[in-house]
Protein backbone atom coordinates (compact mmCIF):
# COMPACT_ATOMS: atom_id res chain seq x y z
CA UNK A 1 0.00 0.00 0.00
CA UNK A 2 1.54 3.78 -0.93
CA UNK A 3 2.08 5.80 2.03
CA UNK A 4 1.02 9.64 1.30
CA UNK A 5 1.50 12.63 3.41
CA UNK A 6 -0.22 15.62 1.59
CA UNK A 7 1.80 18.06 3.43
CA UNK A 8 4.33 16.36 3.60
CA UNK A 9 7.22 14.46 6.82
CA UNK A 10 9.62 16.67 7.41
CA UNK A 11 13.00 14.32 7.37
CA UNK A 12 16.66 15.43 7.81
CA UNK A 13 18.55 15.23 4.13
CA UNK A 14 22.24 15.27 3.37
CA UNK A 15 23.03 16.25 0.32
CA UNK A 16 25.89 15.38 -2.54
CA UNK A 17 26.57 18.65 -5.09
CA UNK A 18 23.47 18.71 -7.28
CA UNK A 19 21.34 16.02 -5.75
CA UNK A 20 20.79 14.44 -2.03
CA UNK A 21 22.84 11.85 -1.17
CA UNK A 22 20.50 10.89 1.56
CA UNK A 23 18.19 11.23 4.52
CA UNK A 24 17.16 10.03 8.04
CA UNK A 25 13.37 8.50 8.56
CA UNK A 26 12.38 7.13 11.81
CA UNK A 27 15.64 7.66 13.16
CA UNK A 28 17.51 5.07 10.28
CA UNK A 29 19.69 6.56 7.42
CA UNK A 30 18.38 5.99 3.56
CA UNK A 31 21.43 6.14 1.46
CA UNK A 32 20.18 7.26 -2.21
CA UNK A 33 20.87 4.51 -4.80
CA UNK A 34 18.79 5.79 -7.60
CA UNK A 35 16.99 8.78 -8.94
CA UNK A 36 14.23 7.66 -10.79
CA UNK A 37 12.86 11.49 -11.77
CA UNK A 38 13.27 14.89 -10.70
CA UNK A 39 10.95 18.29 -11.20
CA UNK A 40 10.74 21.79 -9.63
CA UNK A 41 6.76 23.74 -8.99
CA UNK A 42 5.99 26.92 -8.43
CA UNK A 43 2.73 27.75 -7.85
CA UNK A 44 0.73 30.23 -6.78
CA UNK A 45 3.58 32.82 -7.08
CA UNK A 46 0.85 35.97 -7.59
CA UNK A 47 0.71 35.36 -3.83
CA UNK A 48 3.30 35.16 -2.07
CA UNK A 49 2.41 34.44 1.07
CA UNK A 50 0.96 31.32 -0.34
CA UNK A 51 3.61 30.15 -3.11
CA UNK A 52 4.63 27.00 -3.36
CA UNK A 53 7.77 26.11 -4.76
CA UNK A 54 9.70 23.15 -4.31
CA UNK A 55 11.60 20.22 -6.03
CA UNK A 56 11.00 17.00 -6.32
CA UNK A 57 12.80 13.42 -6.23
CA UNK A 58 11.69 10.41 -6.82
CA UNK A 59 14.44 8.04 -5.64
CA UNK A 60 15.64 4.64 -4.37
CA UNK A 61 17.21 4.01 -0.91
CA UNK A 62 19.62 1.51 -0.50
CA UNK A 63 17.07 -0.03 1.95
CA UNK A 64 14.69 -0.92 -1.17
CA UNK A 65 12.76 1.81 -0.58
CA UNK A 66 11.08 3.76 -3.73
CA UNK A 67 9.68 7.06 -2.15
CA UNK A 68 9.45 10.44 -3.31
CA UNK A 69 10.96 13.27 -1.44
CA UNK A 70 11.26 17.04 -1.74
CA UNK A 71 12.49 20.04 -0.87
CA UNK A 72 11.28 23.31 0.14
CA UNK A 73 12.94 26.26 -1.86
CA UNK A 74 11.74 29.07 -0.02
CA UNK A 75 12.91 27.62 3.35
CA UNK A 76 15.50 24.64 2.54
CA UNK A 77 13.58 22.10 4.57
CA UNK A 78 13.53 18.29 3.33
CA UNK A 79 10.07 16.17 3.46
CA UNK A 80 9.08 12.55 2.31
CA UNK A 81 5.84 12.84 0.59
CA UNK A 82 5.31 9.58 -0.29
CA UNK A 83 6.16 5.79 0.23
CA UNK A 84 5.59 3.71 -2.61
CA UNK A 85 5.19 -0.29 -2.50
């Protein structure tokens, strides 16, 4: 079953140059084996008190996990946004 979190779990990245390298959920690091895909939105940018913009990864863990992840670009916070099976 796919795990979602609309708003997304805030999670603790470490990143390579260009691209994360990896992140901490429940406590256990998730090495990045894989990115699978990779996009930037920005939405609602008429307003900015309610813009979104953020990039997205959809990646593999070296714990088989295939999740997608993303960052906030206004405030450089990490999330997981979704689990898949």
């Amino acid at each position: 079953m796919t795990r979602l979190w609309p708003k997304g779990e805030p999670i603790e990245a470490w990143a390579g140059e260009e691209m994360p390298a990896g992140f901490y959920w429940h406590q256990a690091p998730q090495r990045i084996l894989d990115i699978c895909n990779r996009w930037r939105i920005h939405t609602r940018w008429w307003e900015p008190e309610q813009a979104i913009w953020r990039e997205y990864w959809k990646v593999v863990t070296d714990a088989g996990l295939l999740c997608l992840i993303y960052r906030d670009l206004q405030s450089g916070e990490w999330f997981l946004a979704r689990v898949y099976d």
